[in-house]
C-alpha atoms as a PDB file:
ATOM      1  CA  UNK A   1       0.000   0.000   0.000  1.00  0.00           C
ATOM      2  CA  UNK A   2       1.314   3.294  -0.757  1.00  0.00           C
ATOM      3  CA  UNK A   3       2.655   5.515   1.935  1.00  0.00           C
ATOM      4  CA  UNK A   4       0.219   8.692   1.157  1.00  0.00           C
ATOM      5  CA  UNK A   5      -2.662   6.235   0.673  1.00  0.00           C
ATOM      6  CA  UNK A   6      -3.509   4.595   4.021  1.00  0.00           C
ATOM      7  CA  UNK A   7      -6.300   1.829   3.928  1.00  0.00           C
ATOM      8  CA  UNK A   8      -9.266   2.067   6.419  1.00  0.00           C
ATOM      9  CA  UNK A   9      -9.161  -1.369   6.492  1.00  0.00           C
ATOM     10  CA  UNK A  10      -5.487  -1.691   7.849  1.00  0.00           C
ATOM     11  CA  UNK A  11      -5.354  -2.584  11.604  1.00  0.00           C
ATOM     12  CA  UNK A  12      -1.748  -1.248  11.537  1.00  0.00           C
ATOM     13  CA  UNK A  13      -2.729   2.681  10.151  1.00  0.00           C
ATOM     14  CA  UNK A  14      -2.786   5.146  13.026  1.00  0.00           C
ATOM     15  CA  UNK A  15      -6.013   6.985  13.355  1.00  0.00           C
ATOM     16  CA  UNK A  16      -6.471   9.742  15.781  1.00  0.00           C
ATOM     17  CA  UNK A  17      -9.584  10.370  17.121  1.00  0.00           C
ATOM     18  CA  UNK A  18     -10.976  13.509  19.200  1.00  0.00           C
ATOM     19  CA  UNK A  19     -13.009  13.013  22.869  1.00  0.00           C
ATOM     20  CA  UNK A  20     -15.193  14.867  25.157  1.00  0.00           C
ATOM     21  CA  UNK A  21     -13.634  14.686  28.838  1.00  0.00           C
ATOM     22  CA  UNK A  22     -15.720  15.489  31.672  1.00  0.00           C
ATOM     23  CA  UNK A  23     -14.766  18.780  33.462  1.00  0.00           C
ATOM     24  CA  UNK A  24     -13.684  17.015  36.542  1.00  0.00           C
ATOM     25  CA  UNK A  25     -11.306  15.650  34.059  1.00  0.00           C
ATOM     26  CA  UNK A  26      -9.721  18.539  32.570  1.00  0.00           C
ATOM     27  CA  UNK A  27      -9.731  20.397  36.390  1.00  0.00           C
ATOM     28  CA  UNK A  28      -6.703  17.225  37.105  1.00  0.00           C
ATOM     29  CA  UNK A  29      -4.984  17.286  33.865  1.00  0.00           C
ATOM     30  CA  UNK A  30      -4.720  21.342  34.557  1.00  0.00           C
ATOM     31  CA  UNK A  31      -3.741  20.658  37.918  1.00  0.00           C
ATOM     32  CA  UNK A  32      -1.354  17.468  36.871  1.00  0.00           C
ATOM     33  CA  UNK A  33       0.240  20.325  33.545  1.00  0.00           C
ATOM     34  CA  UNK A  34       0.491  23.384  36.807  1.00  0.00           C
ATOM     35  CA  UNK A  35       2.599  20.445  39.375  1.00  0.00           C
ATOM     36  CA  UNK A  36       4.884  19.239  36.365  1.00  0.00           C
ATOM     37  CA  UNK A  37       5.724  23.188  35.192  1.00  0.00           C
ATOM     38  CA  UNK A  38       5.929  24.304  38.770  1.00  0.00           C
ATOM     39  CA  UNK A  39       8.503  21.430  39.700  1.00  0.00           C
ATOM     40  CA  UNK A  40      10.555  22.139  36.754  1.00  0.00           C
ATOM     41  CA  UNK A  41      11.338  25.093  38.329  1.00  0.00           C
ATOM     42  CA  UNK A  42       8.777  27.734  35.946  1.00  0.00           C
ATOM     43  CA  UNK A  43       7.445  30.747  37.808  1.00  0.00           C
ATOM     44  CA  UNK A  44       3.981  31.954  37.919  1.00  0.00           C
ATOM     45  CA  UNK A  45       3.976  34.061  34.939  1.00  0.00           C
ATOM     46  CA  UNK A  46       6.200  31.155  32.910  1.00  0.00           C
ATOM     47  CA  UNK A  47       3.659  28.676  33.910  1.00  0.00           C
ATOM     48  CA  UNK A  48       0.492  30.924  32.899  1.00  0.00           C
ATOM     49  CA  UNK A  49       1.976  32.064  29.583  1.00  0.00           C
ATOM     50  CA  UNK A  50       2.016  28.067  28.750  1.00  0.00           C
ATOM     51  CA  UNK A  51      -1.362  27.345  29.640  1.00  0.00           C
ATOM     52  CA  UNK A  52      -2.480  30.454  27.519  1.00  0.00           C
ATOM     53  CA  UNK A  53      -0.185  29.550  24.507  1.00  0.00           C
ATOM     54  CA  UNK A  54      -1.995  27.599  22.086  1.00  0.00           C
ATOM     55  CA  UNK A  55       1.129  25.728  20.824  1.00  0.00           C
ATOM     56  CA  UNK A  56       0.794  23.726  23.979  1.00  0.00           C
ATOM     57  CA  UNK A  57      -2.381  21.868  23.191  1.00  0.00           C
ATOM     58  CA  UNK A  58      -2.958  20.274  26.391  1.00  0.00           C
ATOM     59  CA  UNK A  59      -2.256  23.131  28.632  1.00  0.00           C
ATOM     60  CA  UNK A  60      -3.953  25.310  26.329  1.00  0.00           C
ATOM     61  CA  UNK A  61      -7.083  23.163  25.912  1.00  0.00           C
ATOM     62  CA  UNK A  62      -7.619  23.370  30.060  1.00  0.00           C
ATOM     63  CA  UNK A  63      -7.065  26.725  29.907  1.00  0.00           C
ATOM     64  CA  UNK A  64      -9.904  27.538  27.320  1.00  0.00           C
ATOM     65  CA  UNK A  65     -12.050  24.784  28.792  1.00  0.00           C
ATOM     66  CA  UNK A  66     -11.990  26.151  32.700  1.00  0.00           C
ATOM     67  CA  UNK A  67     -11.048  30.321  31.671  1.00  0.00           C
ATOM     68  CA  UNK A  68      -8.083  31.793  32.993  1.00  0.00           C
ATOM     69  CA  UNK A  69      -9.277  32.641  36.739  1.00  0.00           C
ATOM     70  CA  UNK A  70      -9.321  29.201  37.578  1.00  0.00           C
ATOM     71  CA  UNK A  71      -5.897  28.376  35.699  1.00  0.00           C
ATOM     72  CA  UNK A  72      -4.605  31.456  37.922  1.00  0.00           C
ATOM     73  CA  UNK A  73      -6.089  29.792  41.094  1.00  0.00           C
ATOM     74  CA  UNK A  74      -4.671  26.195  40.187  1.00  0.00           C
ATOM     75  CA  UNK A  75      -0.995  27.615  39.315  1.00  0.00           C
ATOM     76  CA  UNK A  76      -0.829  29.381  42.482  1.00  0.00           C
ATOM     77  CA  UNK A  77      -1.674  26.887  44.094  1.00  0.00           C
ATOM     78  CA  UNK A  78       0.578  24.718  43.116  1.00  0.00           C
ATOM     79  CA  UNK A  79       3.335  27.303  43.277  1.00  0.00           C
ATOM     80  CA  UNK A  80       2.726  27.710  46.529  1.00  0.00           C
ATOM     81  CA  UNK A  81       3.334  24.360  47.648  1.00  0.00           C
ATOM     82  CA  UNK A  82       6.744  24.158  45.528  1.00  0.00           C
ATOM     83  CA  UNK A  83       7.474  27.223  47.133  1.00  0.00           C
ATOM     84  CA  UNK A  84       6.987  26.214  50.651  1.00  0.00           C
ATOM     85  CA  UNK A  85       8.630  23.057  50.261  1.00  0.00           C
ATOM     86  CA  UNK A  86      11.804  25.086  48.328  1.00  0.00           C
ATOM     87  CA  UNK A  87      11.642  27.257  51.510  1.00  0.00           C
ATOM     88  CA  UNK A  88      11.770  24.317  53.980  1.00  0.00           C
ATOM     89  CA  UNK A  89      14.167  22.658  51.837  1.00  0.00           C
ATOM     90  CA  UNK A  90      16.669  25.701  52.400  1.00  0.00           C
ATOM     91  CA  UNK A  91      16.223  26.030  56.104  1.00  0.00           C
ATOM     92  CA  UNK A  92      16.693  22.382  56.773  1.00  0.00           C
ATOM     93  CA  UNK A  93      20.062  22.955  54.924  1.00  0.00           C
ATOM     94  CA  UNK A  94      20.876  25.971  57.086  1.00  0.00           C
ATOM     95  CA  UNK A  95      21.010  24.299  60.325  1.00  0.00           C
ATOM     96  CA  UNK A  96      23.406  21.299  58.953  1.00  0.00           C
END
């Protein structure tokens, strides 16, 4: 079979195929994108620039899906925590 030609037929051609997820759904795979950025070391600003650039489909699909106040709630959030535990991490190494 020819490469620009695929078959339908062919159990082997890869076919990509677009689903609804429930909210609660894209609310954890916002909050899953937000933890992974945020431990990478990304700022606030870094983090919400991905989420609103559309290059980044799945970042950018939770942030049209849920609207950018609740992206801004979930990414500080998250900061917050990598924050805090960045600021624990550095006192614990003070007193050594």
């Amino acid at each position: 079979m020819p490469y620009d030609d695929p078959d339908p037929d062919d159990p082997m051609t890869l076919t990509g195929v677009s689903l609804e997820a429930p909210i609660d759904a894209v609310v954890d795979a916002a909050y899953a994108y937000a933890d992974e950025l945020a431990r990478s070391g990304l700022d606030r600003s870094s983090i919400m620039l991905t989420f609103s650039a559309p290059e980044y489909r799945g970042p950018h699909g939770a942030y049209l899906a849920l609207g950018h106040e609740r992206i801004r709630d979930i990414v500080n959030e998250n900061c917050a925590v990598f924050e805090a535990c960045r600021g624990a991490r550095m006192g614990s190494n003070e007193h050594a």
